[in-house]
N, C-alpha and C. Protein backbone atom coordinates (compact mmCIF):
# COMPACT_ATOMS: atom_id res chain seq x y z
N UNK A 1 4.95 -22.83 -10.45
CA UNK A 1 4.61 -22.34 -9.13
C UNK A 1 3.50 -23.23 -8.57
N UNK A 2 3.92 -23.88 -7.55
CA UNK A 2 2.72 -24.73 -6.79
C UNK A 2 1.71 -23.55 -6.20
N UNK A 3 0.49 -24.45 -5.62
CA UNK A 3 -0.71 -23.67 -4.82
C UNK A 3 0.19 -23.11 -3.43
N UNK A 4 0.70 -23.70 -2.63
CA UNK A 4 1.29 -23.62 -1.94
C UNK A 4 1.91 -21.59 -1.69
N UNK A 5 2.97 -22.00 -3.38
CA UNK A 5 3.62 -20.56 -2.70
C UNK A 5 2.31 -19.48 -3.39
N UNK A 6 1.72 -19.83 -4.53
CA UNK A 6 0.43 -18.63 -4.56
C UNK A 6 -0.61 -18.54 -3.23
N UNK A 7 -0.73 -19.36 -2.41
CA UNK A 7 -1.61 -19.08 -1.05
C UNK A 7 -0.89 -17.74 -0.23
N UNK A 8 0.50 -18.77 -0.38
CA UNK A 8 1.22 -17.98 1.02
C UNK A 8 1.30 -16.44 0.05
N UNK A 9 1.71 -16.11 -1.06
CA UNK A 9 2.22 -14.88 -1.83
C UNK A 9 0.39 -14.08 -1.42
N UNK A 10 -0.52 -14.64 -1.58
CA UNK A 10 -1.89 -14.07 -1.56
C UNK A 10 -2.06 -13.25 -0.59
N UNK A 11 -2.02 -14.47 0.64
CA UNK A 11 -1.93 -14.11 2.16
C UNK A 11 -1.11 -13.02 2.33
N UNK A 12 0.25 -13.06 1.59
CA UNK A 12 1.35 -12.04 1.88
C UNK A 12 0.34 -10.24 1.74
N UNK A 13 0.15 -10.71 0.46
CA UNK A 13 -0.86 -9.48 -0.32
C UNK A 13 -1.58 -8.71 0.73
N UNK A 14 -2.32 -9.83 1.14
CA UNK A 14 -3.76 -9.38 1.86
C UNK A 14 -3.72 -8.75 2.88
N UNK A 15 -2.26 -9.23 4.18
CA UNK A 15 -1.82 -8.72 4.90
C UNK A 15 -1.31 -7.42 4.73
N UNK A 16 -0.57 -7.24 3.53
CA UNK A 16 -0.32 -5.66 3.27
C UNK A 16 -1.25 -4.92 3.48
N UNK A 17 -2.13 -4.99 2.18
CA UNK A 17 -3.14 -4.35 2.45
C UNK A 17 -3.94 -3.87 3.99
N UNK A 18 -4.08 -4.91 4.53
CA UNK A 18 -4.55 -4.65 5.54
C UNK A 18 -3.67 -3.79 6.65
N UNK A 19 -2.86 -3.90 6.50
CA UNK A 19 -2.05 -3.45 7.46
C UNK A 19 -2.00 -1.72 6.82
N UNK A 20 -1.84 -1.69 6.07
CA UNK A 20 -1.99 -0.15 5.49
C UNK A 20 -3.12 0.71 6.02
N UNK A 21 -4.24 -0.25 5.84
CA UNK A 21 -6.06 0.48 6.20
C UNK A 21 -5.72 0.46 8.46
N UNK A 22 -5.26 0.08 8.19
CA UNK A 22 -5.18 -0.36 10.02
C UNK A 22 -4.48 1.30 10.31
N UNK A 23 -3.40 0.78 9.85
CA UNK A 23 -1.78 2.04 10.19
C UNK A 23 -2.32 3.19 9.57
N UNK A 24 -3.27 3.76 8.84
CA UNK A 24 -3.22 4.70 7.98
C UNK A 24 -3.61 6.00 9.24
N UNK A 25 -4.31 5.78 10.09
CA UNK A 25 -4.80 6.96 10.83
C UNK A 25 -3.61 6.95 12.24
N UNK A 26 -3.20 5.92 12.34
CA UNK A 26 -1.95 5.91 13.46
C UNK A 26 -0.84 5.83 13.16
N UNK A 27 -0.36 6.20 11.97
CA UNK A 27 0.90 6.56 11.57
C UNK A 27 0.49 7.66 10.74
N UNK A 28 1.96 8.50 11.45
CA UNK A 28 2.17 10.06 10.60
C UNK A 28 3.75 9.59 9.91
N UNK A 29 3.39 9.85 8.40
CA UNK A 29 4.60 9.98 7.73
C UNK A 29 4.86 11.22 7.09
N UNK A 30 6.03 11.74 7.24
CA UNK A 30 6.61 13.28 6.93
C UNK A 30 6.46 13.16 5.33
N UNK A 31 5.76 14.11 4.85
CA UNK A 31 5.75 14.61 3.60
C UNK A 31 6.38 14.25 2.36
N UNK A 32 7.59 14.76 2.99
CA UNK A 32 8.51 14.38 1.65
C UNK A 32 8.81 12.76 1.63
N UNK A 33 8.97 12.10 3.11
CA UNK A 33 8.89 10.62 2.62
C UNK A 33 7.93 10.18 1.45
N UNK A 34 6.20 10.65 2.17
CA UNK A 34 5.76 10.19 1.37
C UNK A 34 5.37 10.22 -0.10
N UNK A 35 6.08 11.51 -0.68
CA UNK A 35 6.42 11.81 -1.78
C UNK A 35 7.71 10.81 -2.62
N UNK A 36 8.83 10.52 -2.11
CA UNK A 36 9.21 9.49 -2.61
C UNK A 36 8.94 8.62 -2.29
N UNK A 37 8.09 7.88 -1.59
CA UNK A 37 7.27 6.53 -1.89
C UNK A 37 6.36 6.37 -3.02
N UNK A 38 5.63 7.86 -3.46
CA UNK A 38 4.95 8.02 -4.38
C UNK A 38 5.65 7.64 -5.82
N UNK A 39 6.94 8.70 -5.96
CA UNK A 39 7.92 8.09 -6.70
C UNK A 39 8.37 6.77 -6.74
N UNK A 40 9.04 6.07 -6.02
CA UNK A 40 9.23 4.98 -5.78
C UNK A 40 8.30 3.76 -6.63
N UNK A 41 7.19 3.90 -6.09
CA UNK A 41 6.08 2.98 -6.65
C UNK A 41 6.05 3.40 -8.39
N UNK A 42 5.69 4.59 -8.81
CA UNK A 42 5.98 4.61 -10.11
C UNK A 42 6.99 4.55 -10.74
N UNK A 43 8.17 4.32 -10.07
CA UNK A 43 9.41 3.60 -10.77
C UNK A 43 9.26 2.67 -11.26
N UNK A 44 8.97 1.59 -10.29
CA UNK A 44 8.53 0.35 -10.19
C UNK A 44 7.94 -0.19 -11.14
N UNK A 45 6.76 0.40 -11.12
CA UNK A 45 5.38 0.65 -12.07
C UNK A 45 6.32 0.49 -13.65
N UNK A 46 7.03 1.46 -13.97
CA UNK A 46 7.47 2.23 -15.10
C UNK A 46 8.83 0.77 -15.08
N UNK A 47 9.26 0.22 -14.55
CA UNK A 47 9.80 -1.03 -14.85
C UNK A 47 9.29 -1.85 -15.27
N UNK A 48 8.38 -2.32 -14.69
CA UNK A 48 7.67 -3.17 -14.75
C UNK A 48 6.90 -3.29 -15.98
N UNK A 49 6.43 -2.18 -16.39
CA UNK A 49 5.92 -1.90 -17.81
C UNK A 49 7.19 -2.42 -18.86
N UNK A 50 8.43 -1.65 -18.86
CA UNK A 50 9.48 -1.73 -19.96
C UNK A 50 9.63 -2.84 -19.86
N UNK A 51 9.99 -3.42 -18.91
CA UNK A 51 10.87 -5.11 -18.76
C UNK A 51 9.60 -5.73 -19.26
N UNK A 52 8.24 -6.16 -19.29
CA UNK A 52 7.19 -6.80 -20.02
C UNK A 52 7.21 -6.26 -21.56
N UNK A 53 6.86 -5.05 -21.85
CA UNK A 53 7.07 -4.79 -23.10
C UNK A 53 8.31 -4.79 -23.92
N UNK A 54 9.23 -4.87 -24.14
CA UNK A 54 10.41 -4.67 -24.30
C UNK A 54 11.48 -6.16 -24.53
N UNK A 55 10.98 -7.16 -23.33
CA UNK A 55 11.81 -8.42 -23.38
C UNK A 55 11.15 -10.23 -23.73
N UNK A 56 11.27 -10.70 -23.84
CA UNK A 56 10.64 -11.88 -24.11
C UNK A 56 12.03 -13.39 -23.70
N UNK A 57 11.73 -13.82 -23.47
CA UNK A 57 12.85 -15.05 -23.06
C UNK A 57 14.15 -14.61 -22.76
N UNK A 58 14.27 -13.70 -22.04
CA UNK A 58 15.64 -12.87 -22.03
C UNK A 58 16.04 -12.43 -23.27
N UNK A 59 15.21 -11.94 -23.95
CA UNK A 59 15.89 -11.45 -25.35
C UNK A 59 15.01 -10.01 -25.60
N UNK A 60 15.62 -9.37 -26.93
CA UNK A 60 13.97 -8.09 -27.38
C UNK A 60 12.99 -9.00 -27.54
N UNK A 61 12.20 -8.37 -27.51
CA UNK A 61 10.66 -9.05 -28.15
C UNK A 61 10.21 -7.99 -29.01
N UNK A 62 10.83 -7.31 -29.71
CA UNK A 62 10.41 -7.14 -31.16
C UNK A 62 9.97 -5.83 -31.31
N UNK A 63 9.34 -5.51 -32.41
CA UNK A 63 8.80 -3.97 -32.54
C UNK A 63 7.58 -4.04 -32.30
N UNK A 64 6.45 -5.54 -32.17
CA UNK A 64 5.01 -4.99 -32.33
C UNK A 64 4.86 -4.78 -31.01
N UNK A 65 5.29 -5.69 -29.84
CA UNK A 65 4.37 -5.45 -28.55
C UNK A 65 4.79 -4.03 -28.19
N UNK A 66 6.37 -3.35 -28.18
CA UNK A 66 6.74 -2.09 -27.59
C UNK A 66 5.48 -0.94 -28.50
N UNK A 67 5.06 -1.22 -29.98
CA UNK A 67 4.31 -0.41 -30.54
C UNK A 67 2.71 -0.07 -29.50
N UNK A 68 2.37 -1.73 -29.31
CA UNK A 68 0.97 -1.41 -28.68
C UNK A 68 1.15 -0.93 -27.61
N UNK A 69 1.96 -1.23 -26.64
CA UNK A 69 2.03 -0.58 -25.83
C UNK A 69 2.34 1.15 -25.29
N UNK A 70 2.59 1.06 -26.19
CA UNK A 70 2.64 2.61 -26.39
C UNK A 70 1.69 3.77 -27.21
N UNK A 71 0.71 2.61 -27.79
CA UNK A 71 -0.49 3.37 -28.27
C UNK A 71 -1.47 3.06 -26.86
N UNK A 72 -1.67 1.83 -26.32
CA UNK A 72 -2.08 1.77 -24.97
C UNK A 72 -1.46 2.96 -24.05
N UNK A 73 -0.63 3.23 -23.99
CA UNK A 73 -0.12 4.33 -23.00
C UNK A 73 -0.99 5.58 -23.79
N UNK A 74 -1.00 6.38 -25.03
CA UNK A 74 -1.31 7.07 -25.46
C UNK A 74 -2.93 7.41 -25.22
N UNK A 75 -3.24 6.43 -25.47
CA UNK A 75 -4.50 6.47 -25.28
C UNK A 75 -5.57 6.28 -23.78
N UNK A 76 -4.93 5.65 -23.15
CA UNK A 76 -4.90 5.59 -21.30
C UNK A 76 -4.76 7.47 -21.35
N UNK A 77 -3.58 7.77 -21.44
CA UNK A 77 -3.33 8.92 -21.30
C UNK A 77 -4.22 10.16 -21.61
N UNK A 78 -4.90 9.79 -22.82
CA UNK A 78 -6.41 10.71 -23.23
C UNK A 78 -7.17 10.36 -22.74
N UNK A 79 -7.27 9.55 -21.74
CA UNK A 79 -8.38 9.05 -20.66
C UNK A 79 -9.26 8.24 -21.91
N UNK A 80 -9.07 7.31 -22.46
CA UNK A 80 -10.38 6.54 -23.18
C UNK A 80 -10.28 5.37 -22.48
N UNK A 81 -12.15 5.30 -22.82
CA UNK A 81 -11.79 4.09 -21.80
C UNK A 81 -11.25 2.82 -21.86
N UNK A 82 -11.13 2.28 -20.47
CA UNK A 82 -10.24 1.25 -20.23
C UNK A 82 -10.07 0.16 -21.73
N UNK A 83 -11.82 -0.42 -21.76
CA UNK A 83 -11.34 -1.55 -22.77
C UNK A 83 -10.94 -1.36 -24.04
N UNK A 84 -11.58 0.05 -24.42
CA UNK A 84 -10.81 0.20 -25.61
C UNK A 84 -9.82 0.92 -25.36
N UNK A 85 -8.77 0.91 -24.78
CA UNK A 85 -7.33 1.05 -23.81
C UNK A 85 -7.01 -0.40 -24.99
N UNK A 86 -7.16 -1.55 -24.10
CA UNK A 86 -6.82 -2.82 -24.40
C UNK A 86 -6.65 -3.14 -25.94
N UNK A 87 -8.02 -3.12 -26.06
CA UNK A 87 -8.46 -3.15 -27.82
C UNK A 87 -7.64 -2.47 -28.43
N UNK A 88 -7.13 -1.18 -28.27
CA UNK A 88 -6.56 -0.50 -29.60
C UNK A 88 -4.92 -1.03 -29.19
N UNK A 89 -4.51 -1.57 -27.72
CA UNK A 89 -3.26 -2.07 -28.05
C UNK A 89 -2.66 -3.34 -28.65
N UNK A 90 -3.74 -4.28 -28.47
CA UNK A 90 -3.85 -5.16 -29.04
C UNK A 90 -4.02 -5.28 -30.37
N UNK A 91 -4.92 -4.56 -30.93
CA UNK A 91 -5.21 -4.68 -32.63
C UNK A 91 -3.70 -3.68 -33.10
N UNK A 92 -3.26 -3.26 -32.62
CA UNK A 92 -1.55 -2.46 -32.76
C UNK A 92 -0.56 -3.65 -33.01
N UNK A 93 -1.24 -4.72 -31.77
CA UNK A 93 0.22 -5.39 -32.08
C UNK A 93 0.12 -6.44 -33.18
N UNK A 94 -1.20 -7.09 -32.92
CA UNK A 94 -1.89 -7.87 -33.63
C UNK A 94 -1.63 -7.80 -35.57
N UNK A 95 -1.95 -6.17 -35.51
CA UNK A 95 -1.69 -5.55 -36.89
C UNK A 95 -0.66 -5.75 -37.31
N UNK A 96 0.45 -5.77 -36.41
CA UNK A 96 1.75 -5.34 -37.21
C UNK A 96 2.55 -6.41 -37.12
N UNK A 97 1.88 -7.60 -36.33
CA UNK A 97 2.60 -9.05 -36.14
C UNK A 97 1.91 -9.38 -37.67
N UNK A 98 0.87 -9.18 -37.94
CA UNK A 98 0.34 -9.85 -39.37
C UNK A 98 1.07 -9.54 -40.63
N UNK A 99 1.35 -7.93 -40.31
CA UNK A 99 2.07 -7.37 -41.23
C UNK A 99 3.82 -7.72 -41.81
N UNK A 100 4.27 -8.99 -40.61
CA UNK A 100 5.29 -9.32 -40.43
C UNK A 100 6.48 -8.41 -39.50
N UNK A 101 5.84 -7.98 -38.79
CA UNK A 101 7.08 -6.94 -37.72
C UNK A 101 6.73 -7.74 -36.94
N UNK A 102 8.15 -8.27 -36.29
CA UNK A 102 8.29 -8.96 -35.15
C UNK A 102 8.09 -8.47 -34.01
């Protein structure tokens, strides 16, 4: 990826954003839309997670990363904090790549 398309993708970003904080008090969206937008985004979200954990060069990627990641979820989930979020998914995968699980 050249600088080029990360400027323009940035810019893309920034404009969202902005445009959201602008529109937010002059646009009325009906309820239930914005309930499945809510959905929507955590679909997304919840893809985006599996397809990273889950695949590697178009192939599985194995049992350790789906493990940490799912002690990362576990533990996000008990609210601890963030870095040791990271830390305990990492030393998960770390562990069990040493241990020889792919």
């Amino acid at each position: 990826m050249n600088w080029a398309a990360v400027l323009t993708l940035a810019a893309g970003t920034y404009l969202l954003r902005v445009v959201g904080i602008v529109l937010r008090d002059r646009l009325r969206v009906p309820e239930r839309l914005e309930r499945y937008l809510d959905l929507g985004a955590t679909a997304l979200l919840v893809a985006l997670i599996a397809t990273a954990a889950l695949t590697q060069d178009g192939g599985f990627a194995g049992w350790a990363r789906p493990a940490g990641v799912l002690v990362g979820a576990v533990a996000a989930w008990r609210r601890v904090p963030f870095v040791l979020v990271v830390v305990l998914a990492a030393a998960t995968t770390a562990g069990l790549r040493a241990l020889g699980v792919p």
